[in-house]
Structure formats: structure tokens, C-alpha cells
C-alpha atoms as a PDB file:
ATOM      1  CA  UNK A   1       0.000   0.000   0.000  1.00  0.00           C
ATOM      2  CA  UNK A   2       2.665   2.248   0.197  1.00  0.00           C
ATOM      3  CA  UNK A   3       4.099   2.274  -2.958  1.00  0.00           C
ATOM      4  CA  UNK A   4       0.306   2.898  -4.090  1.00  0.00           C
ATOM      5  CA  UNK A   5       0.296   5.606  -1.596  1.00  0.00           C
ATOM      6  CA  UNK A   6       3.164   7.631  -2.776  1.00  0.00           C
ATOM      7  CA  UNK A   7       2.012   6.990  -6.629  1.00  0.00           C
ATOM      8  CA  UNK A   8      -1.483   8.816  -5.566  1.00  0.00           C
ATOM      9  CA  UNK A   9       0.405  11.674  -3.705  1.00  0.00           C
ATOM     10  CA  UNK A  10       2.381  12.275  -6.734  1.00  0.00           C
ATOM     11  CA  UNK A  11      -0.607  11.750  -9.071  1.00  0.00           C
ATOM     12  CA  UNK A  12      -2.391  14.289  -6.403  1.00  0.00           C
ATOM     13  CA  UNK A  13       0.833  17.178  -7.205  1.00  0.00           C
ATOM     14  CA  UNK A  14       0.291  16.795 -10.622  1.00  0.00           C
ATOM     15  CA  UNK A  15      -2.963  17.486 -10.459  1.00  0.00           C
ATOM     16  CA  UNK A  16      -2.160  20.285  -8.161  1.00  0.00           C
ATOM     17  CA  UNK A  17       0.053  21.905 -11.208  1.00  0.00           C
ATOM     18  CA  UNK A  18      -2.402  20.677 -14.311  1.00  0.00           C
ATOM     19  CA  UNK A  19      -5.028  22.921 -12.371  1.00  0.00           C
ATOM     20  CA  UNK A  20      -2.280  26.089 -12.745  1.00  0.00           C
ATOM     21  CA  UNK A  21      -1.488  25.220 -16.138  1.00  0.00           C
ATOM     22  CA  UNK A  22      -5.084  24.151 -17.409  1.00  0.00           C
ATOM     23  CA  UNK A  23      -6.319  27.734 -15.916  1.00  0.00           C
ATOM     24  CA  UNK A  24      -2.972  29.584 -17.206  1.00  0.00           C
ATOM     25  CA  UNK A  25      -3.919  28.428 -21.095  1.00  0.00           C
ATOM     26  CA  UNK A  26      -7.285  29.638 -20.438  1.00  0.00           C
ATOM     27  CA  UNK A  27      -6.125  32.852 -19.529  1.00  0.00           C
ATOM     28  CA  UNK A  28      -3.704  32.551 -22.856  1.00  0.00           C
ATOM     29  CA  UNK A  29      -0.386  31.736 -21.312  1.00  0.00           C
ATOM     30  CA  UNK A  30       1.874  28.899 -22.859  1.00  0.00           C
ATOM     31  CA  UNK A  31       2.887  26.450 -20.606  1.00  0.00           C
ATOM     32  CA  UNK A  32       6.532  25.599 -20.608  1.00  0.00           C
ATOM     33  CA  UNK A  33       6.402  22.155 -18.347  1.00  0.00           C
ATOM     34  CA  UNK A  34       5.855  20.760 -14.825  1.00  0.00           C
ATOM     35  CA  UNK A  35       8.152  19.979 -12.280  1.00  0.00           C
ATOM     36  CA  UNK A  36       7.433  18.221  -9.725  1.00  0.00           C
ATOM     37  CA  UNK A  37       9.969  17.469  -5.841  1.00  0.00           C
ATOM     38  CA  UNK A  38       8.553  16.050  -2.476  1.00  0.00           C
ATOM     39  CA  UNK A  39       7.022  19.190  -1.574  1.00  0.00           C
ATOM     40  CA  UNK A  40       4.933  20.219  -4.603  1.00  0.00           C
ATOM     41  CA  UNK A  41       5.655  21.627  -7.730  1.00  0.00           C
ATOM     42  CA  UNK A  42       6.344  23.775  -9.931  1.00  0.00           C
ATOM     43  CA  UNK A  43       4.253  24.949 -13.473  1.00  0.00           C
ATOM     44  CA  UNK A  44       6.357  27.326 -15.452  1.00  0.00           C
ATOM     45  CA  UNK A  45       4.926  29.396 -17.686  1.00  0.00           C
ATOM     46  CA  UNK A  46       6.147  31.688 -20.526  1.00  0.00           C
ATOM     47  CA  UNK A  47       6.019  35.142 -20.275  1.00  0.00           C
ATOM     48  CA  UNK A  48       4.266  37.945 -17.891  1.00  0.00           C
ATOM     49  CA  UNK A  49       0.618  37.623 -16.601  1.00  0.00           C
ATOM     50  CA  UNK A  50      -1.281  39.363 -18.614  1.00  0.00           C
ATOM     51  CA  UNK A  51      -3.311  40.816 -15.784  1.00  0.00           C
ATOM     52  CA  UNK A  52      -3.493  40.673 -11.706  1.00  0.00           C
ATOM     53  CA  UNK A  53      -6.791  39.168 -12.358  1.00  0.00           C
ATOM     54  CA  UNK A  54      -5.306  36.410 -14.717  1.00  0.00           C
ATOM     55  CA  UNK A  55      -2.890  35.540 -12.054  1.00  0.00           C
ATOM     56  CA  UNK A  56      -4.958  35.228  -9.213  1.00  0.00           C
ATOM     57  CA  UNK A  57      -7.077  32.750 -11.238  1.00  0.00           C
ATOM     58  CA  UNK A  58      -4.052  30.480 -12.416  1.00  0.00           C
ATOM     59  CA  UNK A  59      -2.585  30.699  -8.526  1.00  0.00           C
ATOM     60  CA  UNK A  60      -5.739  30.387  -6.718  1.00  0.00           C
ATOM     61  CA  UNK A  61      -6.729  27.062  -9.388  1.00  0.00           C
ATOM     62  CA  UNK A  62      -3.934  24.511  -8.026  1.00  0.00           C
ATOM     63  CA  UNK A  63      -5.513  25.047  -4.199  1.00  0.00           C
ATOM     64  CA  UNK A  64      -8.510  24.285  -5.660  1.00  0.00           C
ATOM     65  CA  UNK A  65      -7.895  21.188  -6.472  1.00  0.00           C
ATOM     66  CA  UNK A  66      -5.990  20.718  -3.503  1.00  0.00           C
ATOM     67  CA  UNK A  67      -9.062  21.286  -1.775  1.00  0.00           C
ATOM     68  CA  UNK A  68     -11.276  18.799  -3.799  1.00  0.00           C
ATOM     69  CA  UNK A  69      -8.895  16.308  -3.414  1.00  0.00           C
ATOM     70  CA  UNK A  70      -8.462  16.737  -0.076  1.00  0.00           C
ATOM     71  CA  UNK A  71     -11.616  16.317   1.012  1.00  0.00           C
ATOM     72  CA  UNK A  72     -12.574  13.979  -1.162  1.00  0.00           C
ATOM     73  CA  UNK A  73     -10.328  11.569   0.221  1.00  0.00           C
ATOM     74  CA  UNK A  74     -11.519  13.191   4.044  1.00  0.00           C
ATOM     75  CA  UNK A  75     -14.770  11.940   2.488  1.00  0.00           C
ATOM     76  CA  UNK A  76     -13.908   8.509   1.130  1.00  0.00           C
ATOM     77  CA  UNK A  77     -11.676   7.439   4.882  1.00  0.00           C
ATOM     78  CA  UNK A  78     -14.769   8.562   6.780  1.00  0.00           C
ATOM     79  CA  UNK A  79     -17.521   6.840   4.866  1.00  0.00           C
ATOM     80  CA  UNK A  80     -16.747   4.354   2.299  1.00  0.00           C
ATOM     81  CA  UNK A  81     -16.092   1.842   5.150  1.00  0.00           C
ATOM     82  CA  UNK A  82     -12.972   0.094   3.132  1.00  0.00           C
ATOM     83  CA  UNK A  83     -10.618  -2.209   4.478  1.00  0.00           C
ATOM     84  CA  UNK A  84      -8.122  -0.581   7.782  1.00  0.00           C
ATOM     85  CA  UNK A  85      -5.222  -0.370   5.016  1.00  0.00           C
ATOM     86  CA  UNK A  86      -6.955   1.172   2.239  1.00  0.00           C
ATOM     87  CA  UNK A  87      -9.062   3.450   4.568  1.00  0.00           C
ATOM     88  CA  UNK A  88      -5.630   4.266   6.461  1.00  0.00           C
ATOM     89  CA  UNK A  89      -4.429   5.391   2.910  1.00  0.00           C
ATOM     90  CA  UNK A  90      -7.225   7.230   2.110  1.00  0.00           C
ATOM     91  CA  UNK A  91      -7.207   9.423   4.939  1.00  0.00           C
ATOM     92  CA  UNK A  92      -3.492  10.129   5.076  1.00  0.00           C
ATOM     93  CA  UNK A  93      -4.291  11.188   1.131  1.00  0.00           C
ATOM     94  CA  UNK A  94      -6.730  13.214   2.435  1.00  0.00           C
ATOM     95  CA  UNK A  95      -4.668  14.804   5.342  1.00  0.00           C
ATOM     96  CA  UNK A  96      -1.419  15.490   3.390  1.00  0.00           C
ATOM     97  CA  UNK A  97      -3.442  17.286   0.532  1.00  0.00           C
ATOM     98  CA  UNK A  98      -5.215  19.711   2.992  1.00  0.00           C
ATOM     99  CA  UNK A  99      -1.633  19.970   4.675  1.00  0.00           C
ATOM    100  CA  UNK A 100       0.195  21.138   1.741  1.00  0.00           C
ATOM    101  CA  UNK A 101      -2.914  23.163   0.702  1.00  0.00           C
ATOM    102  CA  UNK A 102      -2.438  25.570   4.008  1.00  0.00           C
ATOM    103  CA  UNK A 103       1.008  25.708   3.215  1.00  0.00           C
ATOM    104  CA  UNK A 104       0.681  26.524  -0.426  1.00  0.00           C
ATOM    105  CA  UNK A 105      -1.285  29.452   0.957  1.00  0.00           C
ATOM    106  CA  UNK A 106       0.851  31.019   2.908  1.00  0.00           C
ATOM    107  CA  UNK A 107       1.512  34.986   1.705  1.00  0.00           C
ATOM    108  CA  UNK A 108       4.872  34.498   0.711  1.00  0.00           C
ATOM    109  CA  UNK A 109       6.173  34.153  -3.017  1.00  0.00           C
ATOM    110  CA  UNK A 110       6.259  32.242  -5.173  1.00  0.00           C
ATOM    111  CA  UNK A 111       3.897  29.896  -2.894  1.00  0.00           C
ATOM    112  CA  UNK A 112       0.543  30.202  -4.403  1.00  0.00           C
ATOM    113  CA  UNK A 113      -0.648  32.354  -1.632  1.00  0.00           C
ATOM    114  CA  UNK A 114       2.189  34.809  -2.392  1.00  0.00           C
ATOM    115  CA  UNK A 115       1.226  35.110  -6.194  1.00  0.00           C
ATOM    116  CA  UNK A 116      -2.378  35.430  -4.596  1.00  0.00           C
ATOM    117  CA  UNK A 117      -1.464  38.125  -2.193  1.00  0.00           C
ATOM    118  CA  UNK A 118       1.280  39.693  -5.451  1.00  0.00           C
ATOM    119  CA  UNK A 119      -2.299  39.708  -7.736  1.00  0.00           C
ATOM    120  CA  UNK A 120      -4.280  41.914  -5.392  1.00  0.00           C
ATOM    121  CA  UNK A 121      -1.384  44.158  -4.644  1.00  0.00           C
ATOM    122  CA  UNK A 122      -0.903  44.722  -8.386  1.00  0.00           C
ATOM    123  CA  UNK A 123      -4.569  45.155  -8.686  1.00  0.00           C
ATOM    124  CA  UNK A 124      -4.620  47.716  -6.224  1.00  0.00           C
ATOM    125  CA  UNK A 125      -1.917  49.895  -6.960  1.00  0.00           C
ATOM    126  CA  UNK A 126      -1.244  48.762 -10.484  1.00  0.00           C
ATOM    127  CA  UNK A 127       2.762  48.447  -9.857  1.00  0.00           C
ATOM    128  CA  UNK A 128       3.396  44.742 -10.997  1.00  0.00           C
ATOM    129  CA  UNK A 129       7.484  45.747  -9.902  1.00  0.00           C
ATOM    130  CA  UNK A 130       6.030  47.441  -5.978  1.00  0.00           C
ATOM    131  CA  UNK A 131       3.943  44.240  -6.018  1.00  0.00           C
ATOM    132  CA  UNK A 132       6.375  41.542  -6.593  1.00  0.00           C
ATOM    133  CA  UNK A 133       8.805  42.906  -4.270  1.00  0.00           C
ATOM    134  CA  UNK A 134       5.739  42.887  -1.475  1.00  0.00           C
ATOM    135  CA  UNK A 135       5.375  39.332  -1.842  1.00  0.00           C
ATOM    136  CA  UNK A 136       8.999  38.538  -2.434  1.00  0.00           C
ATOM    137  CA  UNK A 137      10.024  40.444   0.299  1.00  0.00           C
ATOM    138  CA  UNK A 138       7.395  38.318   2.771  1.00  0.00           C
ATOM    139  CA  UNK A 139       8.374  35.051   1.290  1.00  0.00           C
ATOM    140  CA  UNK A 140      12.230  36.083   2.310  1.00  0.00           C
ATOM    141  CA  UNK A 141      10.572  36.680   5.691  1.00  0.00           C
ATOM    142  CA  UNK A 142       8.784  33.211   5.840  1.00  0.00           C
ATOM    143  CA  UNK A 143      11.893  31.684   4.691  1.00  0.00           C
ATOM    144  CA  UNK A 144      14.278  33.585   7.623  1.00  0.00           C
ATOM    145  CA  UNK A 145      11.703  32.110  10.125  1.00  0.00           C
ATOM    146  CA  UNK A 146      11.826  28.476   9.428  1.00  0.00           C
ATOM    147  CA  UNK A 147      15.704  28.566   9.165  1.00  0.00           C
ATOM    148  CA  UNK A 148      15.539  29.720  12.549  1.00  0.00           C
ATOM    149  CA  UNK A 149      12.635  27.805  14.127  1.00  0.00           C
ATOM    150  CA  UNK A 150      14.087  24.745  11.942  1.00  0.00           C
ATOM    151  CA  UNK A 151      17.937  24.797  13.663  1.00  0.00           C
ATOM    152  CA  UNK A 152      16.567  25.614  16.978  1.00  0.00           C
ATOM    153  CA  UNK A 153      14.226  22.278  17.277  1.00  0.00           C
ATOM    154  CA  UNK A 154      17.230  20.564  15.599  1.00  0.00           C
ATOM    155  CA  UNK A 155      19.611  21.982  17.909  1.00  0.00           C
ATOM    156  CA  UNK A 156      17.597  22.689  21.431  1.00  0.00           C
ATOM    157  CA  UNK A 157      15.037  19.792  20.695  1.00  0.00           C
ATOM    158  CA  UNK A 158      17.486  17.439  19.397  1.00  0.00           C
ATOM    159  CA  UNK A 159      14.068  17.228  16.339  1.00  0.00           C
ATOM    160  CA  UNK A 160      15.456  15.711  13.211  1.00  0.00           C
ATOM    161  CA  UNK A 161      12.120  17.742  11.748  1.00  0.00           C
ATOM    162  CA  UNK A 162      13.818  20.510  12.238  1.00  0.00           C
ATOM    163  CA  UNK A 163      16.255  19.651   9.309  1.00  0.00           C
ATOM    164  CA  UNK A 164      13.985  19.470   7.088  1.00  0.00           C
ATOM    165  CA  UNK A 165      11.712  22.565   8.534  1.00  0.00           C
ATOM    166  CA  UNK A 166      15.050  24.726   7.586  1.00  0.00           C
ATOM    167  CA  UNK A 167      15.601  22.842   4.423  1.00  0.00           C
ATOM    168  CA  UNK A 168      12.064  24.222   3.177  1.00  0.00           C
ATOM    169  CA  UNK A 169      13.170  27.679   5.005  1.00  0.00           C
ATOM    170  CA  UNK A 170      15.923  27.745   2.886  1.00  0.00           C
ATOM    171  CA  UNK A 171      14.345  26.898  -0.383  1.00  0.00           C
ATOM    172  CA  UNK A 172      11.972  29.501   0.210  1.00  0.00           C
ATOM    173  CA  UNK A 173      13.947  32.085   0.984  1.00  0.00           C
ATOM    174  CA  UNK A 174      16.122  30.800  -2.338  1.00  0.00           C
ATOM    175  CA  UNK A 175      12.784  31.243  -4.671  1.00  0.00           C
ATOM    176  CA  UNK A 176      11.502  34.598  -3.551  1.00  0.00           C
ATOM    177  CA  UNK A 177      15.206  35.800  -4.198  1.00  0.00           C
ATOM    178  CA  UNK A 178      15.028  34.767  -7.709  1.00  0.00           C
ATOM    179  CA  UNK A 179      11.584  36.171  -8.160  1.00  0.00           C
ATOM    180  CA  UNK A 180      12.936  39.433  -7.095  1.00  0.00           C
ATOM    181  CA  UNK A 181      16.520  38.858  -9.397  1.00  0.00           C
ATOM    182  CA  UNK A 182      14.060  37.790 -12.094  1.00  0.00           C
ATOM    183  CA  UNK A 183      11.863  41.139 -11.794  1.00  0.00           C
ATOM    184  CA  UNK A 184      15.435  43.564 -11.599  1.00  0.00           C
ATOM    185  CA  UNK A 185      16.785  41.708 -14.543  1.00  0.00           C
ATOM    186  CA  UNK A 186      13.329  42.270 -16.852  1.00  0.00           C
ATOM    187  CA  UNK A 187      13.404  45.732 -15.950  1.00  0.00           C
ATOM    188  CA  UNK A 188      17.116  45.916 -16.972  1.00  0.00           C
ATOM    189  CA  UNK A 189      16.330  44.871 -20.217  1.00  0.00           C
ATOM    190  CA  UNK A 190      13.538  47.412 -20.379  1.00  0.00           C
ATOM    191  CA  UNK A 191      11.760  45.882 -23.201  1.00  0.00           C
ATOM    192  CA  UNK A 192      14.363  44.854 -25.325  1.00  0.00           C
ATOM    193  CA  UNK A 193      13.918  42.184 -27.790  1.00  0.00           C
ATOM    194  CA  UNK A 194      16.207  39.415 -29.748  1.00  0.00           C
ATOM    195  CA  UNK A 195      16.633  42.040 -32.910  1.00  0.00           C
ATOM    196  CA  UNK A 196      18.371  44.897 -30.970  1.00  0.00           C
ATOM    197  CA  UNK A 197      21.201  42.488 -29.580  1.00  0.00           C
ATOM    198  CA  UNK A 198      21.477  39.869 -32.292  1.00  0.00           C
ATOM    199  CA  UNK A 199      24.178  40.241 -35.131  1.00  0.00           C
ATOM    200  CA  UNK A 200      22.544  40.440 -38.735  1.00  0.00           C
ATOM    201  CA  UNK A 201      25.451  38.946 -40.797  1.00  0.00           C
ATOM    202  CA  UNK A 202      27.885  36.734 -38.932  1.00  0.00           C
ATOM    203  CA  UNK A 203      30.914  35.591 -39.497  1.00  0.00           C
ATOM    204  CA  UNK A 204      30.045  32.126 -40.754  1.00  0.00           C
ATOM    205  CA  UNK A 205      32.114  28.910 -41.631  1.00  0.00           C
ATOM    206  CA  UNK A 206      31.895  26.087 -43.851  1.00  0.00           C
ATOM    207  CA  UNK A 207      31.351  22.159 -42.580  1.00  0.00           C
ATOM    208  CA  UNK A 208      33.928  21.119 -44.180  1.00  0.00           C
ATOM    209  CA  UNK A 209      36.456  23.723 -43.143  1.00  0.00           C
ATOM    210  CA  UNK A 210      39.583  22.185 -41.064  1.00  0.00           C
ATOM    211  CA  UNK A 211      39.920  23.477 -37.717  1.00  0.00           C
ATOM    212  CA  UNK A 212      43.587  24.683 -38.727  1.00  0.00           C
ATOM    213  CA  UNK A 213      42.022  26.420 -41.803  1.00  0.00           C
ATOM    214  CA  UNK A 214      39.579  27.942 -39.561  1.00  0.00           C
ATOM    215  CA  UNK A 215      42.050  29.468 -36.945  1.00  0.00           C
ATOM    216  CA  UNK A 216      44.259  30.916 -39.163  1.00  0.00           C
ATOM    217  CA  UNK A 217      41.617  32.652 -41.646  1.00  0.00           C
ATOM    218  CA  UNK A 218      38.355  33.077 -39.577  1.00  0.00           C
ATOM    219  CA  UNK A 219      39.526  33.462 -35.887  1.00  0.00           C
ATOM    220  CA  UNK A 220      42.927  35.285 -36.290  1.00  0.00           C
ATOM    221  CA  UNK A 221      40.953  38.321 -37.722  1.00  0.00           C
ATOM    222  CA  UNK A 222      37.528  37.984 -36.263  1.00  0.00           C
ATOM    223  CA  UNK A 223      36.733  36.050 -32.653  1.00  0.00           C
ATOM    224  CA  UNK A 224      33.592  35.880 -31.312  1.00  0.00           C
ATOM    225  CA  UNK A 225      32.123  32.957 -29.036  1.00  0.00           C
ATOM    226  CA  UNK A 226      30.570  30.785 -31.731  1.00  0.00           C
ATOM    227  CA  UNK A 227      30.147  30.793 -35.385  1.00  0.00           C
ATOM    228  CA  UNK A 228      27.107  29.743 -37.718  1.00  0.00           C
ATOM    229  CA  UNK A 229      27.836  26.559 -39.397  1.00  0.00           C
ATOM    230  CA  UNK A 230      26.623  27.481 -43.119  1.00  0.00           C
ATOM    231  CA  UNK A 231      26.643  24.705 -45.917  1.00  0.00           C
ATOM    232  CA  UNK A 232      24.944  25.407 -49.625  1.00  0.00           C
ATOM    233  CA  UNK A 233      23.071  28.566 -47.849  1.00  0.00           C
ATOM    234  CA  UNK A 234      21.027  26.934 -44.906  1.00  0.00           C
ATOM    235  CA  UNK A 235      22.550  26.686 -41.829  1.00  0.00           C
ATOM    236  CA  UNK A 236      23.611  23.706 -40.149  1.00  0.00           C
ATOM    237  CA  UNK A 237      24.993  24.085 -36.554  1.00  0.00           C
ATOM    238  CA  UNK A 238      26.825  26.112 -34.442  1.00  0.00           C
ATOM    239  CA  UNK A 239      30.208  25.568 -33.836  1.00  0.00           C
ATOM    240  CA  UNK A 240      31.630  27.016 -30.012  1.00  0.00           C
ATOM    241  CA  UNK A 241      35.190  28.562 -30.114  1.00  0.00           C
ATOM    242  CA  UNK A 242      35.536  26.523 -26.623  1.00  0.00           C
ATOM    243  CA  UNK A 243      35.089  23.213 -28.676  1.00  0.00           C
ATOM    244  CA  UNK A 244      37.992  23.954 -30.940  1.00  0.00           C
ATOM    245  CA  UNK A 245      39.929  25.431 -28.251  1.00  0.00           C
ATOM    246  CA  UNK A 246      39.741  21.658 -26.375  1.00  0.00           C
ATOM    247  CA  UNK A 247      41.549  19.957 -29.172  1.00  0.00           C
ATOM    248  CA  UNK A 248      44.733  19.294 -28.967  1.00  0.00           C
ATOM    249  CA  UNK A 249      47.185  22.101 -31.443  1.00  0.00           C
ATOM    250  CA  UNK A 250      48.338  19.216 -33.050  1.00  0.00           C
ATOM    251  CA  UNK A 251      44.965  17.407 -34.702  1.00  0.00           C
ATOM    252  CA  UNK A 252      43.519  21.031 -35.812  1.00  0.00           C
ATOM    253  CA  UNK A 253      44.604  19.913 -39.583  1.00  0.00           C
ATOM    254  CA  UNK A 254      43.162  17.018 -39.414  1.00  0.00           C
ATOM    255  CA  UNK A 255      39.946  17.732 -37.766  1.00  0.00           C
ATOM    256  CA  UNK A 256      36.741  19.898 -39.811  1.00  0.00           C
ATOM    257  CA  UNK A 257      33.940  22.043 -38.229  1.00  0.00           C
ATOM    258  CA  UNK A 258      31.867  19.322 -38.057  1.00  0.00           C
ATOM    259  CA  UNK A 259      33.306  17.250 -36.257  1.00  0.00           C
ATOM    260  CA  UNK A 260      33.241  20.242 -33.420  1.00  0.00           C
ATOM    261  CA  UNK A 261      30.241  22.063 -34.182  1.00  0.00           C
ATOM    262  CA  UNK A 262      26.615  21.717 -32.576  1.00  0.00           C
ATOM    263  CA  UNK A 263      23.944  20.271 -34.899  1.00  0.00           C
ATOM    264  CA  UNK A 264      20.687  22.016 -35.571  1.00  0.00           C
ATOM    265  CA  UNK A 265      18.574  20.294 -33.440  1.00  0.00           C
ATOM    266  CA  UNK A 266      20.856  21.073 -30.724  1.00  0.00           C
ATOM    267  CA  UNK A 267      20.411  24.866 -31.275  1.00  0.00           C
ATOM    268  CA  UNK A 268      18.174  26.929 -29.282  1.00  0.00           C
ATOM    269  CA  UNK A 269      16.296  29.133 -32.200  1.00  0.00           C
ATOM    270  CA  UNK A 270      14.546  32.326 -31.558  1.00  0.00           C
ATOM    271  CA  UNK A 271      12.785  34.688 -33.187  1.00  0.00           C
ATOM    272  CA  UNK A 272      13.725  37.748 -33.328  1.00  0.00           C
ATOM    273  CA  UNK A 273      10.850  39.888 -31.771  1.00  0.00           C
ATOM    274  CA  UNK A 274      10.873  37.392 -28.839  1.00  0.00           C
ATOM    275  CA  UNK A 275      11.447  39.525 -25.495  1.00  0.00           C
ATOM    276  CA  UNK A 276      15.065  39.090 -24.230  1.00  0.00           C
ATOM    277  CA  UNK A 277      14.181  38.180 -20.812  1.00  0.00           C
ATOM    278  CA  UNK A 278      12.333  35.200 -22.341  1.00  0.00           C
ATOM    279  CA  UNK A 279      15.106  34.351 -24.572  1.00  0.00           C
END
């Protein structure tokens, strides 16, 4: 029963997420996958809200279903009157749902209840930047206080819970800092898209160019990081200066591009009004 347990919790977290991401695409947002750990997870999704009200929806849709499940299970333990192991299961499905619903709710980004408590901020003031830092700033705060609380059981109490009270301190605190490095770095880009930074005509080389070839004609006069791979006019792959720069001096004339360079499919490709933040 256990290993049937821990499938269902699991099963129960990705529902927990679908509900975000089901509600996000509603809303218009694209979905860029689910994660999920032991505590939760995490749906990430591309781009800004497009509205306070759009994210309180997708947050407020994962404890939602949280709070079906939850008591649903409450429901099935108390009434279905199942066999001790199955009802045992139930209820501890039940329990743990509701559990990590409260939590989930706390004010403190990026919990749900922080992107809750970020949403009505925003919609109040209409400062999405104010806002995040709020919530950010609270979630640091959360985070600070089960550090603490966490070494002092371990410590005082000799409470191995403690451990892993400061472990989840400490992952907090880590995820409201990137919210807030995440919000100083979009407004450092103010806007900026792929077409103001990227290069129009590169320097490009040919497949079938040796590496020797390549230093002595291409990189002696122009070095950048990487160079487009071009064969009969389409591109091909990318090939690293690092790559070349890990062979050995003495089998650059006998090496070619290729046989350094990064295929296609191995090639993030953007276009070029794509925001840079996103990039």
C-alpha cells in the first residue's frame, strides 16, 4: 500500500500543477512544463501575466484542487467503510493534501498564496514591480523564520524535523530571491527584444572547413564565441570557439567544423521579436 500511496500523492501534485497550467492556457499563457519534488511543484509558464486578475485565477486554481482532493479523500476514509489499510491510505491522502494546501497558501512568493497576495497588490496599486517585491520580500521573511525555528528544534530539541523545517526555510527564501533577481533583470532589459542584440550577418564557416584552416583565416581576424555553421546557404549548426579550443594544437589539420560544431537540433532558435528576458 505504500508504494500505491506515494504513486497517488504524486498523481495528487500533478494534479495540483495541471489545475495552474489548465487555468494559465485559459487565460492565454503557454505552458513551458511541470516539475514536480517532495514538496509540490512547480508549473512554469512563458512570459508575464497578462493581468493581476489572470494571475490570481491560475494561482488560486492549483488550491482548488488541492481542496477537492483533499476532502474527497476526508470523504472517502470517513464513509466508504474500506478495508483498515486502504481506509488508512485514504485518509493520510486526504490529510497530506489539505496539509500542503495551508502551506501553499501562505503569503509568501512564489507559494501560491504569495502570487495570490502579489495579484491583489498589483490590482490595487497597479505596480506589478512594488507588487512583486511585497510578496517577495514576505516570502524572504517566511523563509528567515523556518531557518531559525528549523535549527533551533534541531539543535535545542534534538528534532530531526527541524532539518527538514530549515531545508524548506531555505528553499523559500532561495525562490523569492530569484523572483525578485528575475523582476530587476526584466526591468534591466527594459523591453528589449532578440533584434536589438542579435548580429545580422555573422561571421560564418563552412562544414567542411579544417579546424587549422579555420584558426588561421576566420579566428585570427575575427573572434567571437561561436560561429554559424553554413553549408549550400542553410545553416547547419553552431560551432563554439571553446570546442575547438579543447583539441589538442596538433589534430587542428586534421579535424573539420563538423566534427566540433553543434547540430541544428541542438540549437536553441529564436525569433527575433521574442522579449530578451524570455530568450
Amino acid at each position: 500500500m505504500a508504494v500505491v500511496a506515494a504513486v497517488l500523492f504524486f498523481a495528487s501534485l500533478l494534479a495540483h500543477e495541471l489545475g495552474h497550467a489548465f487555468q494559465a492556457q485559459h487565460e492565454g499563457m503557454e505552458i513551458e512544463g511541470i516539475t514536480l519534488w517532495l514538496f509540490g511543484g512547480v508549473a512554469k509558464f512563458k512570459g508575464m501575466f497578462p493581468s493581476a486578475g489572470a494571475e490570481f485565477r491560475i494561482a488560486i486554481a492549483g488550491p482548488l484542487v488541492s481542496l477537492a482532493l483533499g476532502g474527497l479523500f476526508v470523504l472517502v476514509a470517513w464513509l466508504a467503510g474500506l478495508p483498515e489499510a486502504v481506509d488508512g491510505v485514504a485518509a493520510w491522502l486526504g490529510y497530506i493534501n489539505l496539509a500542503l494546501l495551508v502551506f501553499n497558501l501562505l503569503p509568501a512568493l512564489p507559494l501560491d498564496g504569495g502570487r495570490v497576495l502579489r495579484s491583489l497588490l498589483w490590482k490595487a496599486r497597479g505596480d506589478f514591480a512594488w507588487a512583486t517585491n511585497v510578496a517577495a520580500g514576505i516570502g524572504r521573511g517566511f523563509g528567515y523564520a523556518m531557518i531559525a525555528g528549523g535549527i533551533f528544534l534541531f539543535i535545542f530539541w534534538e528534532d530531526f524535523g527541524g532539518a527538514w523545517l530549515a531545508f524548506i526555510g531555505w528553499f523559500l527564501l532561495s525562490a523569492a530571491t530569484a523572483e525578485q533577481r528575475y523582476l530587476a533583470a526584466r526591468e534591466a532589459f527594459g523591453g528589449l527584444r532578440v533584434r536589438d542584440l542579435m548580429v545580422r550577418d555573422p561571421v560564418a564557416v563552412h562544414p567542411d572547413l579544417t579546424l587549422g584552416r579555420f584558426m588561421d583565416e576566420v579566428v585570427w581576424a575575427r573572434r567571437y564565441t561561436t560561429y554559424p555553421v553554413v553549408e549550400d546557404g542553410r545553416a547547419v549548426g553552431l560551432l563554439p570557439f571553446r570546442c575547438v579550443a579543447e583539441i589538442p594544437r596538433g589534430e587542428w589539420d586534421e579535424r573539420h567544423v563538423r566534427d566540433c560544431m553543434l547540430p541544428l537540433t541542438q540549437v536553441p532558435v529564436l525569433a527575433e521579436d521574442v522579449e530578451l528576458i524570455e530568450a
